[in-house]
C-alpha atoms as a PDB file:
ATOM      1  CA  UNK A   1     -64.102 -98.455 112.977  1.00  0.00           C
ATOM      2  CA  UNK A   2     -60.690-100.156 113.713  1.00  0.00           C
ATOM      3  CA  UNK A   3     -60.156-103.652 113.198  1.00  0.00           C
ATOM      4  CA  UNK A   4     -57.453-104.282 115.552  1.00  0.00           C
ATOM      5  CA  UNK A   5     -55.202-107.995 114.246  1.00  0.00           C
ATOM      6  CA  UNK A   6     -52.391-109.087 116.638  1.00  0.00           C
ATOM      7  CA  UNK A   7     -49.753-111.133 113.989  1.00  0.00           C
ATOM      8  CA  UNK A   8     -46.026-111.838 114.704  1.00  0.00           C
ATOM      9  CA  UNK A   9     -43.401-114.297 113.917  1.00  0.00           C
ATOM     10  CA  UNK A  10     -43.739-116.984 116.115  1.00  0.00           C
ATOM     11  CA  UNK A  11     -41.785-120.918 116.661  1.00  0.00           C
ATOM     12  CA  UNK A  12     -43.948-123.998 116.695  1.00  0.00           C
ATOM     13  CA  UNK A  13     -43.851-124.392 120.374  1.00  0.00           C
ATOM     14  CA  UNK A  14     -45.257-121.067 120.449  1.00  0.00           C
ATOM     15  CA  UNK A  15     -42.724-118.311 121.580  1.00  0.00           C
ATOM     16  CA  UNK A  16     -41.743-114.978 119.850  1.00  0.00           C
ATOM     17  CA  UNK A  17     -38.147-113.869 120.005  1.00  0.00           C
ATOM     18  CA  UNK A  18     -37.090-111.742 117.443  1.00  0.00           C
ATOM     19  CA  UNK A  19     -33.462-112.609 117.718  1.00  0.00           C
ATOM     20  CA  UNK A  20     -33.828-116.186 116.864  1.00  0.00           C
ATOM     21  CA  UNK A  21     -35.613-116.423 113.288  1.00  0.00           C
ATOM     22  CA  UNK A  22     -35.190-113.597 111.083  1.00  0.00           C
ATOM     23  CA  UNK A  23     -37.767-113.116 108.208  1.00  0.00           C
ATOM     24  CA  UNK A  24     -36.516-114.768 104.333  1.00  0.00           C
ATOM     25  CA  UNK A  25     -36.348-112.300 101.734  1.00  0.00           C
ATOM     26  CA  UNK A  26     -39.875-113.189 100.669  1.00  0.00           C
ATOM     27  CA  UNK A  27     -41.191-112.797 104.314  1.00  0.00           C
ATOM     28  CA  UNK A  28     -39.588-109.930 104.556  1.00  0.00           C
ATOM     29  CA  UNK A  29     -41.116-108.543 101.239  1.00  0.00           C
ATOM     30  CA  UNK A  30     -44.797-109.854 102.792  1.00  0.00           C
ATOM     31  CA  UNK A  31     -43.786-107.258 105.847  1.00  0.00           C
ATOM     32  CA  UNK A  32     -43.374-104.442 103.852  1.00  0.00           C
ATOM     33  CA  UNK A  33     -46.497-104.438 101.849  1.00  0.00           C
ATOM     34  CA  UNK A  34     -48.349-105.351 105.048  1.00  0.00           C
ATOM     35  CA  UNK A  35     -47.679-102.455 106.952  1.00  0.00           C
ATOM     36  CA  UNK A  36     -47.666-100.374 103.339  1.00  0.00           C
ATOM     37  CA  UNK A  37     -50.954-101.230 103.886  1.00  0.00           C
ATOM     38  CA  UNK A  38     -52.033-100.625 106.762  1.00  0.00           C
ATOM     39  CA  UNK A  39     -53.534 -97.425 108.667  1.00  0.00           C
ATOM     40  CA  UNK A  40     -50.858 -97.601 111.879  1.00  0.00           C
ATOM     41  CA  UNK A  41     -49.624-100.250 114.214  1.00  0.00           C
ATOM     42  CA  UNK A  42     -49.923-100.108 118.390  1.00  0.00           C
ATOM     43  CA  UNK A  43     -47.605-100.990 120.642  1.00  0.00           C
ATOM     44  CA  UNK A  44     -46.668-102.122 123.652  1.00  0.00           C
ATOM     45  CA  UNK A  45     -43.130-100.626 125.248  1.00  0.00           C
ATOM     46  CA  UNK A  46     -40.868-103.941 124.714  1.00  0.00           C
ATOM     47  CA  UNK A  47     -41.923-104.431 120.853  1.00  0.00           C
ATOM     48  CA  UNK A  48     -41.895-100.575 120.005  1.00  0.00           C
ATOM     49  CA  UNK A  49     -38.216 -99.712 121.048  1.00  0.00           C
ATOM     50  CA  UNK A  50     -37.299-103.256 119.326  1.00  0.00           C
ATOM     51  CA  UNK A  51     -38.860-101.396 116.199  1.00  0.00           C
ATOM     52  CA  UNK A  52     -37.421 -97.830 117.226  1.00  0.00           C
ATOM     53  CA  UNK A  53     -34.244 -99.291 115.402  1.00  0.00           C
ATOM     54  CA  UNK A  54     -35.846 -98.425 111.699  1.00  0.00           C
ATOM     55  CA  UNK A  55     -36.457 -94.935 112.702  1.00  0.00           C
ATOM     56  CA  UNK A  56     -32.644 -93.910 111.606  1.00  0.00           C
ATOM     57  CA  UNK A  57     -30.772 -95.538 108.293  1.00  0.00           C
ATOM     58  CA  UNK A  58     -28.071 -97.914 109.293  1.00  0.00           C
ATOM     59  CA  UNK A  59     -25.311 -98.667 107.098  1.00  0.00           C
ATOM     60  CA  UNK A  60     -25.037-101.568 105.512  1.00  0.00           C
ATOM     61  CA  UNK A  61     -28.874-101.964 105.043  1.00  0.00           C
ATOM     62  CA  UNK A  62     -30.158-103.023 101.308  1.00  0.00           C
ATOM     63  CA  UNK A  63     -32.856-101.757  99.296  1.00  0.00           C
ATOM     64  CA  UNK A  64     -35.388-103.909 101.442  1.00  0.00           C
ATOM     65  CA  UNK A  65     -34.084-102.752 104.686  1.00  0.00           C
ATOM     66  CA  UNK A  66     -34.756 -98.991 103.158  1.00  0.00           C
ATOM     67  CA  UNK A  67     -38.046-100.234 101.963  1.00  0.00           C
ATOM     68  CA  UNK A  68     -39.436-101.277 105.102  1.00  0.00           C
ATOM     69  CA  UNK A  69     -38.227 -98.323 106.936  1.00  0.00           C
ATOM     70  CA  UNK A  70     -39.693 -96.145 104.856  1.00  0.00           C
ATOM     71  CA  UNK A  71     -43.089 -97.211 105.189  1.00  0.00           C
ATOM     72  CA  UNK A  72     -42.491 -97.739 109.000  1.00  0.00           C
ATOM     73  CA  UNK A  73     -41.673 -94.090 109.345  1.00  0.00           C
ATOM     74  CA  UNK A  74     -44.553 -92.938 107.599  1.00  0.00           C
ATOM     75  CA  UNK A  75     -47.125 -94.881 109.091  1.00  0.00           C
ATOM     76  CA  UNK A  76     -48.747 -93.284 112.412  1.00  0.00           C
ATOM     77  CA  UNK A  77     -47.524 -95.814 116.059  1.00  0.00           C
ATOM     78  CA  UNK A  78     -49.441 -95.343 119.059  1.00  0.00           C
ATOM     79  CA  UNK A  79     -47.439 -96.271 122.196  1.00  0.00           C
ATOM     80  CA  UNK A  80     -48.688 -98.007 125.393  1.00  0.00           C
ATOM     81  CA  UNK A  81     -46.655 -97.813 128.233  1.00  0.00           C
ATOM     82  CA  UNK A  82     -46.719 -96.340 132.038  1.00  0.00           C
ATOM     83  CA  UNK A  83     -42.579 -96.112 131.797  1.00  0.00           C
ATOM     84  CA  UNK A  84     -42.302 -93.778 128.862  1.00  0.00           C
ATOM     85  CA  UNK A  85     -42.319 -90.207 129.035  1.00  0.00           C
ATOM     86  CA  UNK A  86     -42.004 -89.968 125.369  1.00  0.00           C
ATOM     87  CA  UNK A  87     -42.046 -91.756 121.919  1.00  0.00           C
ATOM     88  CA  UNK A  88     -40.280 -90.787 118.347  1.00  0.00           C
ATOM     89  CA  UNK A  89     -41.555 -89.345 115.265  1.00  0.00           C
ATOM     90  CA  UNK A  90     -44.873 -90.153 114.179  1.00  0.00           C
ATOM     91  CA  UNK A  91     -45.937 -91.884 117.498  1.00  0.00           C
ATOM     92  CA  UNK A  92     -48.153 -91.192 120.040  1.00  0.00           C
ATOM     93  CA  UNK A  93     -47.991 -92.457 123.621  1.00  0.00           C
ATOM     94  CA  UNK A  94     -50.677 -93.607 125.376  1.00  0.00           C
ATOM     95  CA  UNK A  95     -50.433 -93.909 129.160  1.00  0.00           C
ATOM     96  CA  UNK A  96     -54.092 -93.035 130.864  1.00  0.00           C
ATOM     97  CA  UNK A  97     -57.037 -94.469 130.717  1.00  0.00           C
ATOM     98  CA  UNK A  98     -55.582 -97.214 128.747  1.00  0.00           C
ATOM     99  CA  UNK A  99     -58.616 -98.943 128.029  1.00  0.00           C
ATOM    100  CA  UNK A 100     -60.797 -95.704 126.949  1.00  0.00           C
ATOM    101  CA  UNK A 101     -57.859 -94.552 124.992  1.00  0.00           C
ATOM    102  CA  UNK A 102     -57.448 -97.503 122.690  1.00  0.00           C
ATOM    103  CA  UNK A 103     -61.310 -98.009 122.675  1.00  0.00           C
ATOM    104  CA  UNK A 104     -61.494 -94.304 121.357  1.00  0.00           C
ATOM    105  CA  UNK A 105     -58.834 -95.052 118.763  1.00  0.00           C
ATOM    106  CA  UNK A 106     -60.526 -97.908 117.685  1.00  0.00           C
ATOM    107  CA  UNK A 107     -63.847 -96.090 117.079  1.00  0.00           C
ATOM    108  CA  UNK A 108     -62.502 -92.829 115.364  1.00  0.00           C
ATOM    109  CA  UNK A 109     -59.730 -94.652 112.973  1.00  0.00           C
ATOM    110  CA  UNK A 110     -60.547 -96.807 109.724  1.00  0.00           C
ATOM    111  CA  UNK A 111     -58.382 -99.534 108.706  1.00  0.00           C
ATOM    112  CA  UNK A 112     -56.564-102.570 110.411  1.00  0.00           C
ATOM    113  CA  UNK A 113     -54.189-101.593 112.548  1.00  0.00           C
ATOM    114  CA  UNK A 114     -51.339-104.171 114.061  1.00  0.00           C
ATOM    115  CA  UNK A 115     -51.157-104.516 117.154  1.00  0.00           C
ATOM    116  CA  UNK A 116     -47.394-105.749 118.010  1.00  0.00           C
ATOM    117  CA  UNK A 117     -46.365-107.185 121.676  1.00  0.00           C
ATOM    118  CA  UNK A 118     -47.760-110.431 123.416  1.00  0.00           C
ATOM    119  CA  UNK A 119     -48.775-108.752 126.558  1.00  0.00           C
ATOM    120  CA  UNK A 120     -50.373-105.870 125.263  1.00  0.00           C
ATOM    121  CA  UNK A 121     -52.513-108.251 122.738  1.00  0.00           C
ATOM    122  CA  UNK A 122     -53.140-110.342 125.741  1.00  0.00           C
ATOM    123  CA  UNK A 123     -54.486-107.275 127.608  1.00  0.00           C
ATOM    124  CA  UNK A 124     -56.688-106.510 124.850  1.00  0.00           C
ATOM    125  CA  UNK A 125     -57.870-109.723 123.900  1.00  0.00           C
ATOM    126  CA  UNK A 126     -58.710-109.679 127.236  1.00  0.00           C
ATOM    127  CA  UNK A 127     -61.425-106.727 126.996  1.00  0.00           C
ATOM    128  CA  UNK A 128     -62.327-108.446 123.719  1.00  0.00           C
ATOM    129  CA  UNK A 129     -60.564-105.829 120.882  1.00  0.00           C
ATOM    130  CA  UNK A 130     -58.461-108.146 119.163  1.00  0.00           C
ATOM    131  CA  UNK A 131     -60.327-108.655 115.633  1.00  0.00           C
ATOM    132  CA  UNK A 132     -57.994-111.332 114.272  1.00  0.00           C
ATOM    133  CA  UNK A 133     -54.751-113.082 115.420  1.00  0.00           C
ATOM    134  CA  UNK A 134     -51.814-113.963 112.449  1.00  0.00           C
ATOM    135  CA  UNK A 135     -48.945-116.112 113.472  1.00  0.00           C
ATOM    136  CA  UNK A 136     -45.804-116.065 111.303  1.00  0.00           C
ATOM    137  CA  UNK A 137     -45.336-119.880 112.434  1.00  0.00           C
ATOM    138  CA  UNK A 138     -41.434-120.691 111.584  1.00  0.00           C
ATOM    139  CA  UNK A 139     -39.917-124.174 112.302  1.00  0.00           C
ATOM    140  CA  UNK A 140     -38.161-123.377 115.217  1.00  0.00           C
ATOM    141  CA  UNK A 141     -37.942-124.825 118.135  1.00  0.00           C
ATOM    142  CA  UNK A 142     -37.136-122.325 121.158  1.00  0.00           C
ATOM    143  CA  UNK A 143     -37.887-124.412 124.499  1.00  0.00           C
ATOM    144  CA  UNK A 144     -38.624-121.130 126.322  1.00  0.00           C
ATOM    145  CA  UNK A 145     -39.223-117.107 125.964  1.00  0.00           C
ATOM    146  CA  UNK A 146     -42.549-114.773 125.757  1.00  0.00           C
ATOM    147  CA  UNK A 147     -45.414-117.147 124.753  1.00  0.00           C
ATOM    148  CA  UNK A 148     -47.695-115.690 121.418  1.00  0.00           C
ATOM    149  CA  UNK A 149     -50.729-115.748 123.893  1.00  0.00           C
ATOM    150  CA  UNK A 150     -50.166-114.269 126.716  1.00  0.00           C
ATOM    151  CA  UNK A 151     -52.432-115.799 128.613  1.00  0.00           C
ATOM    152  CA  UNK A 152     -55.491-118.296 127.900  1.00  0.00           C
ATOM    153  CA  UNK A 153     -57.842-117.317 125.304  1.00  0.00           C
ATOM    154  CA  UNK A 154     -61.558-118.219 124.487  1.00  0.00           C
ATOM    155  CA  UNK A 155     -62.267-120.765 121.162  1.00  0.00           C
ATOM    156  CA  UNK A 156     -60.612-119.284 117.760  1.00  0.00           C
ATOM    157  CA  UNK A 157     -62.057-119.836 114.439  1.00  0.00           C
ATOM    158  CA  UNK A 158     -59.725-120.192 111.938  1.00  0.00           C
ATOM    159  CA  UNK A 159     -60.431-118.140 108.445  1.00  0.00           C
ATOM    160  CA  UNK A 160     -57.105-118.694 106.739  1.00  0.00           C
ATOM    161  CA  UNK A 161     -53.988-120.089 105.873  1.00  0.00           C
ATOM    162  CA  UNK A 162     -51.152-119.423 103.247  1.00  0.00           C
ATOM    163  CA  UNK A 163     -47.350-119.896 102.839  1.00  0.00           C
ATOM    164  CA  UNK A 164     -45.051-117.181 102.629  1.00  0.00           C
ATOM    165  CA  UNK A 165     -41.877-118.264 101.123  1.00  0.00           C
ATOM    166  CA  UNK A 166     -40.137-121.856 101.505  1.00  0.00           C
ATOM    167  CA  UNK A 167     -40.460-121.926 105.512  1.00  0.00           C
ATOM    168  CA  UNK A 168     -43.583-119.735 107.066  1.00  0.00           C
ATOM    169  CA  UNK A 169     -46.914-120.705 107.214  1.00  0.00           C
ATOM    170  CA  UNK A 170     -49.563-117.695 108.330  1.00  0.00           C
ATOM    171  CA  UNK A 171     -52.567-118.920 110.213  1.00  0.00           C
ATOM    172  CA  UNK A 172     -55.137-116.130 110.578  1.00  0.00           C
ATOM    173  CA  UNK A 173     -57.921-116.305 113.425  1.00  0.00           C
ATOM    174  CA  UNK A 174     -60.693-114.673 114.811  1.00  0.00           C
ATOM    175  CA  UNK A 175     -62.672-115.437 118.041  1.00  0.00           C
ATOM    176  CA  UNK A 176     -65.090-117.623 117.535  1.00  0.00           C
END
């Protein structure tokens, strides 16, 4: 079975944005042996065609930018979204029975699989299929944006913490 973890970048007052704090070199190097090592990632619409911009080489990009889209490409996406009619290569879009689709995925798939976009953790949180929450807490200070919970969530238990870099701090959680 699945563990499903929800982790993202995320300011101290609690917002993502993924135009306001780009990851350090050695944040960036955590991202790319973190989803090297991972089974897939799921997505909700808004996050995936954010990440839809690895799927073709772009020039000026260094050897880390090639890393990480390399083992992006590779790595199987499912898709969750009503709007879409269709997703790139290696992706699958989900757009039923949401619920029984993911719960299916979950059951037939080994491995931890990220699950990327507030909303769409929120949702699943909500049916209780998160496994563990990571925030990527940077010290920034955004005022305003899409909140890291997307909603309010029952007691977490915290089972870890660790510094990536000179400026991140990842606090891993699991429902208590």
């Amino acid at each position: 079975m699945a563990r499903f973890v929800f982790g993202m970048n995320v300011s101290l007052d609690g917002y993502v944005d993924h135009d306001r704090f780009a990851p350090d070199p050695p944040l960036f190097r955590h991202w790319i042996e973190r989803v090297a090592g991972i089974t897939g990632s799921l997505y909700g619409r808004h996050v995936y065609e954010l990440m839809r911009y690895w799927d073709e080489d772009q020039s000026g990009w260094g050897a880390a930018e090639h890393g990480f889209a390399a083992v992006w490409r590779a790595q199987p996406k499912w898709v969750v979204s009503r709007s879409l009619t269709g997703v790139g290569p290696n992706a699958t879009l989900i757009r039923g029975d949401i619920e029984a689709e993911i719960r299916a995925l979950k059951a037939r798939v080994e491995g931890e699989i990220d699950v990327s976009g507030p909303n769409l953790a929120g949702h699943l949180s909500d049916l209780g299929l998160i496994d563990e929450f990571r925030l990527y807490l940077h010290p920034v200070v955004l005022g305003h944006g899409t909140p890291f919970f997307a909603g309010p969530r029952p007691p977490l238990r915290l089972i870890g913490s660790d510094r990536i870099g000179d400026t991140v701090i990842r606090l891993s959680y699991v429902p208590a």
